[in-house]
Protein backbone atom coordinates (compact mmCIF):
# COMPACT_ATOMS: atom_id res chain seq x y z
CA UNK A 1 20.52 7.76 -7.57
CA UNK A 2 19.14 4.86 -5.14
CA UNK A 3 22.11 4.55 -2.81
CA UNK A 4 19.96 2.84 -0.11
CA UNK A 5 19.13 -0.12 -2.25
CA UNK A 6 22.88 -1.03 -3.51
CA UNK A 7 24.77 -2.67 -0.75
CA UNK A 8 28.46 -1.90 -2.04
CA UNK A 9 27.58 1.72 -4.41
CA UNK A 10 31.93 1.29 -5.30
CA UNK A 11 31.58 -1.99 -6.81
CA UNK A 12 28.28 -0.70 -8.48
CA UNK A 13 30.08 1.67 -10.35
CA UNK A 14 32.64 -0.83 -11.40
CA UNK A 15 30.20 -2.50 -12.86
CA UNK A 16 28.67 0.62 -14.66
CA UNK A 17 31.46 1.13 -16.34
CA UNK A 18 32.03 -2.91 -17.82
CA UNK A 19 28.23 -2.33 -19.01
CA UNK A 20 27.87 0.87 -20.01
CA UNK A 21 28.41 1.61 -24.60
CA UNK A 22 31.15 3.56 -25.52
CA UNK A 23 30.69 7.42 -25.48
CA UNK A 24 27.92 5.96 -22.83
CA UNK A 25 26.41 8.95 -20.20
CA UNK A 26 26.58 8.02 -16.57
CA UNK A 27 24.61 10.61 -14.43
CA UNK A 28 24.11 10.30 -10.85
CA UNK A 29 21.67 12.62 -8.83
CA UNK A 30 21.50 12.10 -5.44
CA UNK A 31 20.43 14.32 -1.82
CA UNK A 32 22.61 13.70 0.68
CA UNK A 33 20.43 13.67 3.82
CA UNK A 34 21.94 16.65 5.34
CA UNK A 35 20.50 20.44 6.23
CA UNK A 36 22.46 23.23 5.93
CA UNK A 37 22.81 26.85 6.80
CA UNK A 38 22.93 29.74 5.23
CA UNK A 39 26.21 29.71 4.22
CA UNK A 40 25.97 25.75 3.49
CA UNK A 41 27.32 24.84 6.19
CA UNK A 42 26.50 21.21 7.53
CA UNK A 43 24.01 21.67 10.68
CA UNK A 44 24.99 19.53 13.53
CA UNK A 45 22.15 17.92 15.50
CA UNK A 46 21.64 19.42 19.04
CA UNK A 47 19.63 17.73 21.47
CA UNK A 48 16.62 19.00 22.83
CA UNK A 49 16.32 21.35 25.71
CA UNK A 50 19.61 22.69 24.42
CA UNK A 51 19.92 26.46 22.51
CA UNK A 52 19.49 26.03 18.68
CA UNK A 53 17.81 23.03 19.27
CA UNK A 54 14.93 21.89 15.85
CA UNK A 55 12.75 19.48 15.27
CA UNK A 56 13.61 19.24 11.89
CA UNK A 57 17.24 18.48 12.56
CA UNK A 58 16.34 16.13 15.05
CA UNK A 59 14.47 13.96 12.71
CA UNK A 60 16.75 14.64 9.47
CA UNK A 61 19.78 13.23 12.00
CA UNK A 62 17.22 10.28 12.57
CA UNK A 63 16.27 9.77 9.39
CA UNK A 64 19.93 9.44 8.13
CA UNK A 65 21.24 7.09 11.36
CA UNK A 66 17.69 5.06 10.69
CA UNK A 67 18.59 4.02 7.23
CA UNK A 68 22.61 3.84 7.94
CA UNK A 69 21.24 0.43 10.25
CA UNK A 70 20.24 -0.41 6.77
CA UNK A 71 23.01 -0.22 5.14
CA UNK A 72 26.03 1.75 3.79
CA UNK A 73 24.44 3.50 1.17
CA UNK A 74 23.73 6.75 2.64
CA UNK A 75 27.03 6.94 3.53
CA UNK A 76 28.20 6.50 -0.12
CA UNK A 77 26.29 9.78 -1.46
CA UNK A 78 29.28 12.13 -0.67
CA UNK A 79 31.79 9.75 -2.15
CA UNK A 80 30.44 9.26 -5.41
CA UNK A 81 32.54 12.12 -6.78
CA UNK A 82 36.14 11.10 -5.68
CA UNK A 83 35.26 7.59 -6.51
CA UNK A 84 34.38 8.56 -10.04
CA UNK A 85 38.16 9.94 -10.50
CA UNK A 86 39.43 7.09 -8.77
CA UNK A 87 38.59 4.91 -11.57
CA UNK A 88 41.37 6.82 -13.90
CA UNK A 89 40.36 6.89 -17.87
CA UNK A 90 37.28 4.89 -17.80
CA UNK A 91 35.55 8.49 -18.22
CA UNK A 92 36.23 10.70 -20.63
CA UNK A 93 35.34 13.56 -18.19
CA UNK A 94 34.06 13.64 -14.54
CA UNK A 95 32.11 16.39 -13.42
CA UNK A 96 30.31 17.52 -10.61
CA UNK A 97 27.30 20.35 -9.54
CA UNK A 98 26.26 20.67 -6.47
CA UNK A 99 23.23 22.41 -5.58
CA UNK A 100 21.82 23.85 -2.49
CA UNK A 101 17.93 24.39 -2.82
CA UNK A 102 16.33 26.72 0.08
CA UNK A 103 14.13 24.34 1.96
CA UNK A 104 10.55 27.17 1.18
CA UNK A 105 10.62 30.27 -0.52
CA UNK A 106 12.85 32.14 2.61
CA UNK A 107 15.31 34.05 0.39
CA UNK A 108 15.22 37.65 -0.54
CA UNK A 109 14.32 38.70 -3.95
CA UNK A 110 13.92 34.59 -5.43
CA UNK A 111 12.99 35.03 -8.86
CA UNK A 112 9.45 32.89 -9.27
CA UNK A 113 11.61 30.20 -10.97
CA UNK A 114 13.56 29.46 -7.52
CA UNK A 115 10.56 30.40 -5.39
CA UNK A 116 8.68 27.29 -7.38
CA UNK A 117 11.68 25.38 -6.54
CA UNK A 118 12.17 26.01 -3.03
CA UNK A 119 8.37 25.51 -2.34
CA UNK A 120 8.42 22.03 -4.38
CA UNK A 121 11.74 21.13 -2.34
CA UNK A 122 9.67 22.60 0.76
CA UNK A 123 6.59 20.20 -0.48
CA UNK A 124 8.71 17.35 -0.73
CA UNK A 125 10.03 17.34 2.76
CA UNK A 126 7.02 17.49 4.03
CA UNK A 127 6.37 14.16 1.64
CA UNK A 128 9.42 12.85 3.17
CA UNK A 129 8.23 13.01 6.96
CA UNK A 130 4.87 11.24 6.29
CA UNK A 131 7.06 8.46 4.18
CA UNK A 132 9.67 8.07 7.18
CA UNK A 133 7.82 6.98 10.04
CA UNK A 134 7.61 3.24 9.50
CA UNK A 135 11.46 3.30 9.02
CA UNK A 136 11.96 5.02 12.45
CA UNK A 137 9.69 3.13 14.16
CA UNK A 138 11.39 0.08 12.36
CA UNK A 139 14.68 1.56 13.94
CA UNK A 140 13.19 1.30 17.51
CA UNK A 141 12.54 5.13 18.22
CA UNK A 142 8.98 4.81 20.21
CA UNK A 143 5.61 6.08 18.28
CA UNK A 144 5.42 8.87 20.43
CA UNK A 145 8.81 10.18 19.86
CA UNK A 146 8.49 9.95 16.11
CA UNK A 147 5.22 11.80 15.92
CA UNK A 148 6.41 14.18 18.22
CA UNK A 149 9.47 15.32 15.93
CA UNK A 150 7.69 14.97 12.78
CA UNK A 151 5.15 17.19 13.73
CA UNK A 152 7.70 19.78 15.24
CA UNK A 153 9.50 19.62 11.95
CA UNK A 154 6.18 19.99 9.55
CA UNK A 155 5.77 23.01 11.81
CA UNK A 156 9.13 24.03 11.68
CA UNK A 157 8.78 24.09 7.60
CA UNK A 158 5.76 24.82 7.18
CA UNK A 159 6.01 28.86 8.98
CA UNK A 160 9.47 28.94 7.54
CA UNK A 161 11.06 29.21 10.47
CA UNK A 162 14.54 28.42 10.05
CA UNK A 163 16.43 29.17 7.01
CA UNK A 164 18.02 25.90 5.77
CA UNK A 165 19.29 24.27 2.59
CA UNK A 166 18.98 20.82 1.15
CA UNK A 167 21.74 19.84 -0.79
């Protein structure tokens, strides 16, 4: 799901559902831009020089408040569900999965299958923070600053330091 790139994601599916055949398939897959605990809880950011404090919150919170100057769509991620029932019996069923994928093999006794999977969601982080930096920069935070967090975070990931989840 590309959320960033549709201005009004309500009105988009609207429009999915004029288009879409009869007996059509609408699937939407989408990360929410949030880190969460072990009990998948939502991790709040806290500032640095304060307990608890991460570089990898830091620049997920940044990340997310970067491309909400962008636009709504970020915002629409979590919605996507309830909007899908609000749209009564132009579905024949409405479902939805979520997933919480260990950001690197941190849990105890992952089967290889979910190791692989928590390393390539670990891998693609660490895609995510080279890929970010023009947008942050974009978003005013100084060069410094952005290099700064994005190597704390790569750092952060890359020992395994913390034990989040990406939903």
């Amino acid at each position: 799901c590309v959320t960033q790139g549709i201005t009004n994601y309500r009105k988009f599916m609207d429009e999915v559902v004029e288009i879409l055949r009869p007996s059509g398939v609408f699937l939407t897959v989408a990360g929410d831009l949030y880190v969460h605990d072990e009990k998948h809880n939502i991790l709040p950011l806290i500032n640095e020089g304060e307990q608890g404090f991460t570089y990898t919150l830091r620049l997920i919170h940044a990340i997310r408040d970067a491309m909400r100057a962008r636009g709504p769509g970020v915002d629409a991620i979590p919605k996507i569900y309830d909007w899908l029932q609000d749209q009564g019996n132009a579905w024949e069923s409405v479902g939805e999965k979520i997933v919480y994928i260990p950001l690197g093999p941190w849990e105890d006794d992952m089967s290889e299958k979910n190791k692989q999977i928590s390393e390539f969601m670990r891998q693609n982080f660490f895609r995510m923070i080279q890929s970010v930096r023009p947008l942050l920069l974009s978003y005013g935070w100084f060069e410094e600053t952005v290099d700064k967090w994005s190597a704390g975070a790569h750092e952060e990931v890359k020992i395994l330091k913390n034990k989040y989840y990406i939903r």
